[in-house]
PDB file of N, CA and C in Angstrom:
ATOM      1  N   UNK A   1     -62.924 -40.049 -44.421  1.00  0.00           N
ATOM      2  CA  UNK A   1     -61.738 -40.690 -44.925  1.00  0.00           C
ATOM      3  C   UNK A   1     -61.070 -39.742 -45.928  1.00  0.00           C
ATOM      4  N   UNK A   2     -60.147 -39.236 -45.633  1.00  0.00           N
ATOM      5  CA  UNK A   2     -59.074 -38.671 -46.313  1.00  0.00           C
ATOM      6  C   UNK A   2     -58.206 -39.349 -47.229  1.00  0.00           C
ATOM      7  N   UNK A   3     -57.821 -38.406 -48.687  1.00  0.00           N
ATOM      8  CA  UNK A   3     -57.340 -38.922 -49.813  1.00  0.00           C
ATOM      9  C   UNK A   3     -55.861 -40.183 -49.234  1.00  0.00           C
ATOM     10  N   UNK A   4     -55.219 -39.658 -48.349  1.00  0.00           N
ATOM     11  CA  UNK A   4     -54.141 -40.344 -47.369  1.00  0.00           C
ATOM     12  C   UNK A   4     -54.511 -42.113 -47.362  1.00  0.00           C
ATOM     13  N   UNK A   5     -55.866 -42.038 -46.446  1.00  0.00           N
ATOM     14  CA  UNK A   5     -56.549 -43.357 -46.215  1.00  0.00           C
ATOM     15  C   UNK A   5     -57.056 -44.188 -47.189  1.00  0.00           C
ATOM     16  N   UNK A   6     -57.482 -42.957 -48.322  1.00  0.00           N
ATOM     17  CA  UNK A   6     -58.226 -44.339 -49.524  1.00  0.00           C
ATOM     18  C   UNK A   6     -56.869 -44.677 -50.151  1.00  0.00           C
ATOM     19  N   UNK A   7     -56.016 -44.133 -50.461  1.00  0.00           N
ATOM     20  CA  UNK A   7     -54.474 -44.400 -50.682  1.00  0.00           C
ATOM     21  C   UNK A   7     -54.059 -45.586 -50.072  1.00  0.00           C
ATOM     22  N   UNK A   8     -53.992 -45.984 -48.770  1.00  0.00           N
ATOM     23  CA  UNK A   8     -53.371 -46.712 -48.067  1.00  0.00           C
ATOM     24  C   UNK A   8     -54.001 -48.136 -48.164  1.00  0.00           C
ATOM     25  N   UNK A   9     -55.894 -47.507 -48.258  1.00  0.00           N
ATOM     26  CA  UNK A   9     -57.043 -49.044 -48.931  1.00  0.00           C
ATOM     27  C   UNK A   9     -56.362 -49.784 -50.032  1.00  0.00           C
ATOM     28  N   UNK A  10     -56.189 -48.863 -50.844  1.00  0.00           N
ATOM     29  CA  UNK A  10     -55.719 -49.032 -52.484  1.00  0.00           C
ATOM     30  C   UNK A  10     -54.606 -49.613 -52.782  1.00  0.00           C
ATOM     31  N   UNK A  11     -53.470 -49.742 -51.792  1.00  0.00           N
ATOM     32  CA  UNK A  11     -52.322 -49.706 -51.863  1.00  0.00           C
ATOM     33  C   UNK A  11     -52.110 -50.229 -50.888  1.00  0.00           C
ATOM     34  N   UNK A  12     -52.046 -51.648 -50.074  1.00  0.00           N
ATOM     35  CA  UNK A  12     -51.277 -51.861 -48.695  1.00  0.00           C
ATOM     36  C   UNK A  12     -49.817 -51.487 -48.713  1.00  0.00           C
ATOM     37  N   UNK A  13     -49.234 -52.103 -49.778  1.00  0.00           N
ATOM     38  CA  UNK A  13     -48.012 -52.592 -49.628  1.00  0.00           C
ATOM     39  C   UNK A  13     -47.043 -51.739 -49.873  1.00  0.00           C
ATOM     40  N   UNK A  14     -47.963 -50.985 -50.293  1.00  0.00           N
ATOM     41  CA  UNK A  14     -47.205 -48.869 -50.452  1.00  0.00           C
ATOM     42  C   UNK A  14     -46.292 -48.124 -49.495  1.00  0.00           C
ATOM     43  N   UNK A  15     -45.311 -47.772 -49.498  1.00  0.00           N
ATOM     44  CA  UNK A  15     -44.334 -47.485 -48.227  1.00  0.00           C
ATOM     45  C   UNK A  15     -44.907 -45.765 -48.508  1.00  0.00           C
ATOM     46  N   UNK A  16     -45.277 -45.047 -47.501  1.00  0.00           N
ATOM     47  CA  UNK A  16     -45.580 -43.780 -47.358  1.00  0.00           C
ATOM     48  C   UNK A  16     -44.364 -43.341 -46.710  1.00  0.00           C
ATOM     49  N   UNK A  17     -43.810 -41.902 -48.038  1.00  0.00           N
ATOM     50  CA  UNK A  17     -42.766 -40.826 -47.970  1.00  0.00           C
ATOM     51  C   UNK A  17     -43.745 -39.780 -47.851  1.00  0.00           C
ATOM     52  N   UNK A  18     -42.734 -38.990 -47.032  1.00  0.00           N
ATOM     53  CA  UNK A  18     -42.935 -37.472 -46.390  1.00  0.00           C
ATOM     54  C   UNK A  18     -43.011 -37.029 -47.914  1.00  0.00           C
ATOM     55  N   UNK A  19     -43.643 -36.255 -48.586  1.00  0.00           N
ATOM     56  CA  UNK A  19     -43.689 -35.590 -49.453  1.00  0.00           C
ATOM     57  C   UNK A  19     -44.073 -33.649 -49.010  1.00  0.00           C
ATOM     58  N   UNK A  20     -43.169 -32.711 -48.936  1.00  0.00           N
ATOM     59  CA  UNK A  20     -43.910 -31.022 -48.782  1.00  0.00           C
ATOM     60  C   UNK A  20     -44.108 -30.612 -50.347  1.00  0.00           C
ATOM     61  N   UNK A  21     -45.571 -30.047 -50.238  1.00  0.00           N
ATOM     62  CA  UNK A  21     -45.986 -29.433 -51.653  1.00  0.00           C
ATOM     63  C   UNK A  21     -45.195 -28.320 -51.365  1.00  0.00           C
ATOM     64  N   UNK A  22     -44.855 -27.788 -52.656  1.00  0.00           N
ATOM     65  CA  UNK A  22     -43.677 -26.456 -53.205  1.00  0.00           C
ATOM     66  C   UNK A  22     -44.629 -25.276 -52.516  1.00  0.00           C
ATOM     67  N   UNK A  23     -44.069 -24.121 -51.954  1.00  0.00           N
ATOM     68  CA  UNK A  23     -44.409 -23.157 -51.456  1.00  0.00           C
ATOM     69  C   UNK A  23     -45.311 -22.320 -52.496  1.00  0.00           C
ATOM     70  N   UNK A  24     -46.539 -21.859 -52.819  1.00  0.00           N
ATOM     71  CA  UNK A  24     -46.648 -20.911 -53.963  1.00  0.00           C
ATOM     72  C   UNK A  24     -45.959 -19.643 -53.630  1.00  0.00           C
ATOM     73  N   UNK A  25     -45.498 -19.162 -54.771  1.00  0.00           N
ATOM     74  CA  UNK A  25     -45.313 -17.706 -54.524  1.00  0.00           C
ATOM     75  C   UNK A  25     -45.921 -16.208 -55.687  1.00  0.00           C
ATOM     76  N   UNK A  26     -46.703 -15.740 -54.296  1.00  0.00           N
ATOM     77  CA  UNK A  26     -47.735 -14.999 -55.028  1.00  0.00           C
ATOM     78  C   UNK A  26     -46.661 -13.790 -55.928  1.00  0.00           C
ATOM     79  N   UNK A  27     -47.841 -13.264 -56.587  1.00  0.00           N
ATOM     80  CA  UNK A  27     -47.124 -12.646 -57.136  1.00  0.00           C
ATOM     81  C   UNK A  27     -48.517 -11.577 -57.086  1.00  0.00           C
ATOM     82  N   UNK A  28     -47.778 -10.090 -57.766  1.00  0.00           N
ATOM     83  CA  UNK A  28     -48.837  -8.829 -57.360  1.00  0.00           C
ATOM     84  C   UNK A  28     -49.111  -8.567 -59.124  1.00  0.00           C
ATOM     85  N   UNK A  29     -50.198  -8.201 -59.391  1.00  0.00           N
ATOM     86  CA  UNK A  29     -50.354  -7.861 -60.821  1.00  0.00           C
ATOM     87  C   UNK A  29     -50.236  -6.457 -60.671  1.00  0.00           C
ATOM     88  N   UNK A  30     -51.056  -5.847 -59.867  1.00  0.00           N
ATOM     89  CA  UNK A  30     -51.059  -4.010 -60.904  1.00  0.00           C
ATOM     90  C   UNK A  30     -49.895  -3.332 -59.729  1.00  0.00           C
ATOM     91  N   UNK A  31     -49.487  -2.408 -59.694  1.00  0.00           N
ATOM     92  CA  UNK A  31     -48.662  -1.632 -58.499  1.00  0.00           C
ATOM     93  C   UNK A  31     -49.227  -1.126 -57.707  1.00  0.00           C
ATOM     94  N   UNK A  32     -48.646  -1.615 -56.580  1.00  0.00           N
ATOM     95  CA  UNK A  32     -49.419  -0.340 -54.868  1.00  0.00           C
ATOM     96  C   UNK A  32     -49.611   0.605 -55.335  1.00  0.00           C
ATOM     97  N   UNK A  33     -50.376   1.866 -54.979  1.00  0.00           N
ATOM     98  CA  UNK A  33     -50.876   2.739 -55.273  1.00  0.00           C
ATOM     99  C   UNK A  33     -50.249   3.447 -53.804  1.00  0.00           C
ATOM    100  N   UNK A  34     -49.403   4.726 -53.284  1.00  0.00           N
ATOM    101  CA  UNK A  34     -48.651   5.487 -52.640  1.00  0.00           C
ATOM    102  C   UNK A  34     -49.191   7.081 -52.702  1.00  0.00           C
ATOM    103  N   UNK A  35     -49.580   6.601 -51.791  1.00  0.00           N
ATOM    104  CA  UNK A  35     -50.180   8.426 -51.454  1.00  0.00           C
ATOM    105  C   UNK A  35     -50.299   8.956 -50.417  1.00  0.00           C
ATOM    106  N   UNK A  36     -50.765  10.326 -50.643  1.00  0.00           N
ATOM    107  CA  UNK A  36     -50.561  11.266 -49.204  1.00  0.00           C
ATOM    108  C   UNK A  36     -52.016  11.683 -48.912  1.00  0.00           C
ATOM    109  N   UNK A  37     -52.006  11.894 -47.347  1.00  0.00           N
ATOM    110  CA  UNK A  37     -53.370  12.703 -47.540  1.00  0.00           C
ATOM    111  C   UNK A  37     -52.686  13.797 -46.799  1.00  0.00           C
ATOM    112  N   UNK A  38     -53.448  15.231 -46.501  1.00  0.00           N
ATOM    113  CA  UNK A  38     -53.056  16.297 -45.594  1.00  0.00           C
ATOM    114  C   UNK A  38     -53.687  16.299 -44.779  1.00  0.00           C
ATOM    115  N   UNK A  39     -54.688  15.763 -45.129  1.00  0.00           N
ATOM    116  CA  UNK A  39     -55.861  15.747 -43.700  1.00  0.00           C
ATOM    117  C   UNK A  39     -56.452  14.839 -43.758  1.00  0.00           C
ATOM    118  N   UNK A  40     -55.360  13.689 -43.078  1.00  0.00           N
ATOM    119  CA  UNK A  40     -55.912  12.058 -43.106  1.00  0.00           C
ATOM    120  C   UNK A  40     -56.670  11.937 -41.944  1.00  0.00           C
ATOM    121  N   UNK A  41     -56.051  10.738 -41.346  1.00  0.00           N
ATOM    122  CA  UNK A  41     -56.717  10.482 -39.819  1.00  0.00           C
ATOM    123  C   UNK A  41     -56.401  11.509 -38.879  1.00  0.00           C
ATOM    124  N   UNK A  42     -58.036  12.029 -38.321  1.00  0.00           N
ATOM    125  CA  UNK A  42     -57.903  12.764 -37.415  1.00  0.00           C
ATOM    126  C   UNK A  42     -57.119  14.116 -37.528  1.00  0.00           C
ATOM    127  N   UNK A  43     -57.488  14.339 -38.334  1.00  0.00           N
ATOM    128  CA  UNK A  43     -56.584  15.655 -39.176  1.00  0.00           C
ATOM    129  C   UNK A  43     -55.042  15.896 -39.329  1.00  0.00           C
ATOM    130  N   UNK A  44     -54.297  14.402 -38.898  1.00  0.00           N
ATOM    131  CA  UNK A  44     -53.034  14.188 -39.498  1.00  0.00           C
ATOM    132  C   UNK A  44     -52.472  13.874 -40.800  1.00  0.00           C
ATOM    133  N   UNK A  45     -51.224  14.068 -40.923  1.00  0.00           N
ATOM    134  CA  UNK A  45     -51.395  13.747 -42.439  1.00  0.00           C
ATOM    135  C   UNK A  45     -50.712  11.960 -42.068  1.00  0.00           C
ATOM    136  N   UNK A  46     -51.043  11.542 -43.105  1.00  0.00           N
ATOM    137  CA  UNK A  46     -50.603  10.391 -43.438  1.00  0.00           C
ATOM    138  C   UNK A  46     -50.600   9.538 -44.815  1.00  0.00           C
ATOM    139  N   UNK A  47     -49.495   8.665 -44.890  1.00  0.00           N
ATOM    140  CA  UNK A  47     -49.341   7.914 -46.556  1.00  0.00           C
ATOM    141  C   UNK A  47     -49.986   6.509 -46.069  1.00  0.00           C
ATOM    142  N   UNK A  48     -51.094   6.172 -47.459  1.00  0.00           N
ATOM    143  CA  UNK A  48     -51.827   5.015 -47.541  1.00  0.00           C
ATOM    144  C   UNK A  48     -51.288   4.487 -48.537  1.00  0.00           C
ATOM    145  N   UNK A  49     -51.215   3.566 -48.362  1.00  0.00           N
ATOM    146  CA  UNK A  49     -50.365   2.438 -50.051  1.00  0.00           C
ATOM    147  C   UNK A  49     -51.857   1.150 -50.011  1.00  0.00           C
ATOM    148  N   UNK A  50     -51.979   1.072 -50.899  1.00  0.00           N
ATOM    149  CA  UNK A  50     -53.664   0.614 -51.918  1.00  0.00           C
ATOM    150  C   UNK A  50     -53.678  -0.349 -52.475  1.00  0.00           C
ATOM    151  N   UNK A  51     -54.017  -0.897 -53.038  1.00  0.00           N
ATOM    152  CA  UNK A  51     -54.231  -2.075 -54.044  1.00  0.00           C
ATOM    153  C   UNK A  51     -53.177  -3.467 -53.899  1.00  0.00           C
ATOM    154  N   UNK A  52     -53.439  -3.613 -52.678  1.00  0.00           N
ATOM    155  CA  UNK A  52     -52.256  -5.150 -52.407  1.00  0.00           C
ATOM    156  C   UNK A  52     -53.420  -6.347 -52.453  1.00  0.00           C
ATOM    157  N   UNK A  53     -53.093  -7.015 -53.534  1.00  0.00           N
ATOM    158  CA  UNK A  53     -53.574  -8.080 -53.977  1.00  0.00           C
ATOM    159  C   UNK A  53     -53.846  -9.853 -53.125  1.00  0.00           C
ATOM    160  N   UNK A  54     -52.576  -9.734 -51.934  1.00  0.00           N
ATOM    161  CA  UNK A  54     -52.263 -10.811 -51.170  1.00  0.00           C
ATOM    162  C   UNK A  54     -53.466 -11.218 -49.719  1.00  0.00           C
ATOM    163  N   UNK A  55     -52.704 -11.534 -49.461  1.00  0.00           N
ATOM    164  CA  UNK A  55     -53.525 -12.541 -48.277  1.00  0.00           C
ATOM    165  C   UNK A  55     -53.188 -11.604 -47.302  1.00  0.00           C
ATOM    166  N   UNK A  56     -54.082 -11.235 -45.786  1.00  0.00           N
ATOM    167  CA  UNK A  56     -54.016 -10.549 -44.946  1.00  0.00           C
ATOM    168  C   UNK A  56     -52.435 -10.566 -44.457  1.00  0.00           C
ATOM    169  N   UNK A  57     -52.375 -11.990 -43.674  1.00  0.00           N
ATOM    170  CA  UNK A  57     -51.049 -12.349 -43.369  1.00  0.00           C
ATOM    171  C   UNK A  57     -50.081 -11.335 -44.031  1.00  0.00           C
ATOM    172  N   UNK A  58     -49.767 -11.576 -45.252  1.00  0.00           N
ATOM    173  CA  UNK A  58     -48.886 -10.704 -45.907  1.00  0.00           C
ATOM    174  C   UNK A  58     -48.810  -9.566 -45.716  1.00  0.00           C
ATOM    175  N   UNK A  59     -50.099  -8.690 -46.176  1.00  0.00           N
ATOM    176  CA  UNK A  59     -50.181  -7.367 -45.641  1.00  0.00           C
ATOM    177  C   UNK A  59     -49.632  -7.116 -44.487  1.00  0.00           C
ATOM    178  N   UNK A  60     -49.948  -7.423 -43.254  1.00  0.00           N
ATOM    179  CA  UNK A  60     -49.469  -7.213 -42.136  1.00  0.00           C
ATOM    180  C   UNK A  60     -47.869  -7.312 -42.032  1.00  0.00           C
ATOM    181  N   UNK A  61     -47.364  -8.185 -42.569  1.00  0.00           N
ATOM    182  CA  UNK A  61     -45.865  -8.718 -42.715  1.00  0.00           C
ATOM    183  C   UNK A  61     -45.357  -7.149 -43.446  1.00  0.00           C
ATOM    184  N   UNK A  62     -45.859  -6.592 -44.505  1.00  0.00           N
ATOM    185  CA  UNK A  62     -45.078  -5.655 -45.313  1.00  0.00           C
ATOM    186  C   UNK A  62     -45.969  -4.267 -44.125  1.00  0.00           C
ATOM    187  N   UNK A  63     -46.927  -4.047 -43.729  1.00  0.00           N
ATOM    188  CA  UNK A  63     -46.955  -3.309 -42.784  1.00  0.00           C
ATOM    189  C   UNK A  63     -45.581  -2.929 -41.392  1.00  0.00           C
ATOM    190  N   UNK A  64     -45.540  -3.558 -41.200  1.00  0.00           N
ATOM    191  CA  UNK A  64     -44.983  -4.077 -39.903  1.00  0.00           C
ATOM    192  C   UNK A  64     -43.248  -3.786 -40.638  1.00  0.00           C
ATOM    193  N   UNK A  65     -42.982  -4.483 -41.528  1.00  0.00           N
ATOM    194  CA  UNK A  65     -41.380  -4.189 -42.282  1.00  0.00           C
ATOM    195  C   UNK A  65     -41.452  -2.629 -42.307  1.00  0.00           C
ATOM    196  N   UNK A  66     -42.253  -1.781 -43.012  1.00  0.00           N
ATOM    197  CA  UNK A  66     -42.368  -0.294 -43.021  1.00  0.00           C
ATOM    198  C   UNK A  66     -42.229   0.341 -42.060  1.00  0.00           C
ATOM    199  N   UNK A  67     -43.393   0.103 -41.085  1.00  0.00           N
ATOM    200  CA  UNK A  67     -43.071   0.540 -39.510  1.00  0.00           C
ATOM    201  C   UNK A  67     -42.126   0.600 -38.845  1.00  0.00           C
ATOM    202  N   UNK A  68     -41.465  -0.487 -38.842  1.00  0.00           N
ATOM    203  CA  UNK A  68     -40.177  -0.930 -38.462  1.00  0.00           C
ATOM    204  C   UNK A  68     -38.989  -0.737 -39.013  1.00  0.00           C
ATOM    205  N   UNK A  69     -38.787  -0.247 -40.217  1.00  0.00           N
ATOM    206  CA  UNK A  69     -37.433   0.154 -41.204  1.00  0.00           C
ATOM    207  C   UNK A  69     -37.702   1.827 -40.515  1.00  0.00           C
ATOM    208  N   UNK A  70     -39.209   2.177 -40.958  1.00  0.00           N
ATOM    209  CA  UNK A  70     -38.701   3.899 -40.477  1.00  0.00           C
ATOM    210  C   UNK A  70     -39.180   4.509 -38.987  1.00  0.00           C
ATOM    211  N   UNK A  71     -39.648   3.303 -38.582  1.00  0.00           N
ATOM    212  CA  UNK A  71     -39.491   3.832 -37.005  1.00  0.00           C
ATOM    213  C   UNK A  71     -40.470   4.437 -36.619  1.00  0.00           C
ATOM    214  N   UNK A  72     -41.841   4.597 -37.223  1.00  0.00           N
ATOM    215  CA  UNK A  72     -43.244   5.046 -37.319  1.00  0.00           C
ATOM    216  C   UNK A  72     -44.281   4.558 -36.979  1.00  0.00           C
ATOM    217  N   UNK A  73     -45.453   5.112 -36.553  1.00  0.00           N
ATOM    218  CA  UNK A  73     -46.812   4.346 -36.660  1.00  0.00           C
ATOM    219  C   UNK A  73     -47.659   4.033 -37.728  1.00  0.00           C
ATOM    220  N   UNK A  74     -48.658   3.157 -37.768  1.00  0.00           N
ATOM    221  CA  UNK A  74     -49.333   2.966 -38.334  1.00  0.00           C
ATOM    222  C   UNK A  74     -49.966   1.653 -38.465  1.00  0.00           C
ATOM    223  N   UNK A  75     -51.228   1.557 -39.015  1.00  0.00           N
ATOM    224  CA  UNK A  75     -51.919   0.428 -39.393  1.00  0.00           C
ATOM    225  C   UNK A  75     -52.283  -0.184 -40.616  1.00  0.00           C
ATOM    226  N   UNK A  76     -52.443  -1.584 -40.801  1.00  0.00           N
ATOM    227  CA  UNK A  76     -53.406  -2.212 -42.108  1.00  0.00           C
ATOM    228  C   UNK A  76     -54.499  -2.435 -41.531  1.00  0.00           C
ATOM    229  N   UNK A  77     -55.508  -1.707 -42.201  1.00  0.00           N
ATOM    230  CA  UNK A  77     -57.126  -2.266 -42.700  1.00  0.00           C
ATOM    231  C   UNK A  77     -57.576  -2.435 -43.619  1.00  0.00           C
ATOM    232  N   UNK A  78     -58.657  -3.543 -43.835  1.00  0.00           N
ATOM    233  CA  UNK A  78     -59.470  -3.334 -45.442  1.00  0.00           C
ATOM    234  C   UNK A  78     -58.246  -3.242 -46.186  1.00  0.00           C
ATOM    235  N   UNK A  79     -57.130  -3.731 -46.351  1.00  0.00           N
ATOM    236  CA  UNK A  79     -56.228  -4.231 -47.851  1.00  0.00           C
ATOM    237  C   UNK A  79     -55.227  -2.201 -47.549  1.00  0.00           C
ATOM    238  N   UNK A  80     -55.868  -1.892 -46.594  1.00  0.00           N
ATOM    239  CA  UNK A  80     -55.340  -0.377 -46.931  1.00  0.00           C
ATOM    240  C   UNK A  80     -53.575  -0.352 -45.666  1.00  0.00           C
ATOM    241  N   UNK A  81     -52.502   0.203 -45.619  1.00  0.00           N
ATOM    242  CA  UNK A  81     -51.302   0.036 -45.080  1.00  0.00           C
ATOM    243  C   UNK A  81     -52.043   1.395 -44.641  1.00  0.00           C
ATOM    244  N   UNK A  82     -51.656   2.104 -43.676  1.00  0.00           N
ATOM    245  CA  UNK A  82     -51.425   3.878 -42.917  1.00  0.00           C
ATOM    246  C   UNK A  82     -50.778   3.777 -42.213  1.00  0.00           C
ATOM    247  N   UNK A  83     -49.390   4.813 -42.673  1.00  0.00           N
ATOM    248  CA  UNK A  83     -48.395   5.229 -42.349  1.00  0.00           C
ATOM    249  C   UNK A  83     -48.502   6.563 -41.776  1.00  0.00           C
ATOM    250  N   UNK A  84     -48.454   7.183 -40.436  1.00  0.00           N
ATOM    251  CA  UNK A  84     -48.254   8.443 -40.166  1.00  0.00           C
ATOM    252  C   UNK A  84     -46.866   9.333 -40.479  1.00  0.00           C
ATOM    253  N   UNK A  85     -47.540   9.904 -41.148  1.00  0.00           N
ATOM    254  CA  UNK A  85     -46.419  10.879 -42.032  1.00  0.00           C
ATOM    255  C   UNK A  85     -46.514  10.794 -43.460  1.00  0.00           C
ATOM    256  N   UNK A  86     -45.487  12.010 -43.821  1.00  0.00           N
ATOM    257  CA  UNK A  86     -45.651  11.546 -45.469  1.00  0.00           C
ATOM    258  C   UNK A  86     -44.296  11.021 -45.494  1.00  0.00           C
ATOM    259  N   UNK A  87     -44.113   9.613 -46.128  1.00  0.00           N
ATOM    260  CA  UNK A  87     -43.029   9.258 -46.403  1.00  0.00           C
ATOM    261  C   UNK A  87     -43.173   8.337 -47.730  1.00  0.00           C
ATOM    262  N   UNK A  88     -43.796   8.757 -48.505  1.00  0.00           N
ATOM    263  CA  UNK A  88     -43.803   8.033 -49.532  1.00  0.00           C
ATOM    264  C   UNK A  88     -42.785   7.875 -50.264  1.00  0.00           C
ATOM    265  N   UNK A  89     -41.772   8.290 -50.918  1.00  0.00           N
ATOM    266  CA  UNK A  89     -40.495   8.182 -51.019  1.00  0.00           C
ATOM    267  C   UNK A  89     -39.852   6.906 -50.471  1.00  0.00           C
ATOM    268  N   UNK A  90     -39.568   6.557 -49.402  1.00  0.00           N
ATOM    269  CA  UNK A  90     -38.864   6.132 -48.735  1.00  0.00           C
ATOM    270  C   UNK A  90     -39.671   4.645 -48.916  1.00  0.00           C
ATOM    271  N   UNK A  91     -40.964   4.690 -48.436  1.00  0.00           N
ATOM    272  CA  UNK A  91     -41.628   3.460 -48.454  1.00  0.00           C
ATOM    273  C   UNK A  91     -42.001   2.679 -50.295  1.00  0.00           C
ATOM    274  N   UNK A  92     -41.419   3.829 -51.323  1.00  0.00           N
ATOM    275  CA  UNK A  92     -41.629   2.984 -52.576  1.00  0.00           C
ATOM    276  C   UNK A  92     -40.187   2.056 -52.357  1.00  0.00           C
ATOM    277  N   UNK A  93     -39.437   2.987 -52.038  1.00  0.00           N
ATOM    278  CA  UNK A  93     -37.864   2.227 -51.913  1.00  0.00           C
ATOM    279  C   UNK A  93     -38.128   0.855 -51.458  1.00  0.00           C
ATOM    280  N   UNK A  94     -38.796   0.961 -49.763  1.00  0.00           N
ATOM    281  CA  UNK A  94     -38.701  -0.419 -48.997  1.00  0.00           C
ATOM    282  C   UNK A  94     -39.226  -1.280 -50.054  1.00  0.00           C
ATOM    283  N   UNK A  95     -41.067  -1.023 -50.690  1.00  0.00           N
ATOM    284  CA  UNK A  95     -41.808  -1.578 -51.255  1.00  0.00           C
ATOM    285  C   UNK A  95     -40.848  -2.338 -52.895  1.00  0.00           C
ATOM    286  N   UNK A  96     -39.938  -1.838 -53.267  1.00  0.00           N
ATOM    287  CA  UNK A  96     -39.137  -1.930 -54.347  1.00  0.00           C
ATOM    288  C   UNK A  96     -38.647  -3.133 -53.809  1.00  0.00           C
ATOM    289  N   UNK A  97     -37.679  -3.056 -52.943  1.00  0.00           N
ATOM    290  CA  UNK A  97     -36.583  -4.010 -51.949  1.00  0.00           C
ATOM    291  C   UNK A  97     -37.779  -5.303 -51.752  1.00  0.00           C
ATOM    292  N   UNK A  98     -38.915  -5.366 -51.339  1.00  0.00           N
ATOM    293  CA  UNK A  98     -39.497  -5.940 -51.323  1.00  0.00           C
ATOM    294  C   UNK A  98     -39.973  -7.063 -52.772  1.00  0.00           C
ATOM    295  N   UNK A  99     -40.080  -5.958 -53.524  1.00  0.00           N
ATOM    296  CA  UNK A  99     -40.329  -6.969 -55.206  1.00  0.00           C
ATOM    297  C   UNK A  99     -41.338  -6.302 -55.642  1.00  0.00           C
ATOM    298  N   UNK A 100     -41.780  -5.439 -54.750  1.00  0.00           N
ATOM    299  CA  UNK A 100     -43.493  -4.815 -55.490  1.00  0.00           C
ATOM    300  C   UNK A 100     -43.496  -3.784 -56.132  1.00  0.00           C
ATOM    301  N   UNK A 101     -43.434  -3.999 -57.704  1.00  0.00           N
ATOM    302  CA  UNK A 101     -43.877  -2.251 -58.265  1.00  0.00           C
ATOM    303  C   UNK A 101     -45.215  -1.565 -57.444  1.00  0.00           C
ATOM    304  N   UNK A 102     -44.797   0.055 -57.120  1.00  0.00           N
ATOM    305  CA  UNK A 102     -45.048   1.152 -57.003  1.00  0.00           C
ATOM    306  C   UNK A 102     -45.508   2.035 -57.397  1.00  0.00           C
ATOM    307  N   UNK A 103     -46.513   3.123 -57.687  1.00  0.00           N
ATOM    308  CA  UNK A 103     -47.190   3.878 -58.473  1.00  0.00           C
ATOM    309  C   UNK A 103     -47.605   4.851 -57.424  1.00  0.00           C
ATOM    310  N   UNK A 104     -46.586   5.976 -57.597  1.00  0.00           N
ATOM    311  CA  UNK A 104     -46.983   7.489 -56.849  1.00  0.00           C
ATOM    312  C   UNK A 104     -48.126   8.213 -57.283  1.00  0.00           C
ATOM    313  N   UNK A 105     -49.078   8.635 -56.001  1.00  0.00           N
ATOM    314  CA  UNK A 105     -50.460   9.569 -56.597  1.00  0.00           C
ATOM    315  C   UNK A 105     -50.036  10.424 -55.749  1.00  0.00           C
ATOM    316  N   UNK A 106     -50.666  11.865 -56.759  1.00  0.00           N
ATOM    317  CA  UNK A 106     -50.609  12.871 -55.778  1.00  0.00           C
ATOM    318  C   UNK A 106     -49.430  13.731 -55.339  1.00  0.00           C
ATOM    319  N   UNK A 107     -49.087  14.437 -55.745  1.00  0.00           N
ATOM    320  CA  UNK A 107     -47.909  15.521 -55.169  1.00  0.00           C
ATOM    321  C   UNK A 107     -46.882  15.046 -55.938  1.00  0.00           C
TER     322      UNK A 107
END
């Protein structure tokens, strides 16, 4: 029995409204972390962006926006974004547009 049902025990005469709880909206504490490797995967280079605090879902969502703004490959694993290429530049921009402070390592 769900909180719904002991409600309805408690209460016959209670008219039940649609009520939607407010959306949370997360928020990121420290900044992505934006970097390069030279000899990432498979001895390509590629930019990893680090420390995303959110729910998989999300990740994938800001993966996928990157990919798709610059027309590139890449994957999320383990909380980690890989971008083939170095485009870090470009992806603090998106990541900005997005709402997320940024923090360049490396070069």
């Amino acid at each position: 029995m769900d909180l719904r049902d002991q409600l309805k025990n408690l209460f016959p005469e209670h008219e039940e409204q649609d009520f939607e709880m407010p959306e949370e909206k997360f928020v990121q504490k420290e900044p992505l972390i934006c970097k390069y490797e030279k000899k990432g995967r498979n001895g390509k280079p590629v930019t990893l962006i680090e420390g995303f605090e959110g729910c998989d879902e999300e990740l994938k969502k800001i993966a996928k926006k990157i990919k798709s703004t610059l027309g590139v490959g890449g994957s999320d694993k383990e909380g980690i974004i890989i971008i083939q290429g170095d485009y870090r530049d470009k992806i603090m921009v998106i990541l900005k547009d997005l709402g997320y402070k940024t923090k360049r390592v490396g070069g």
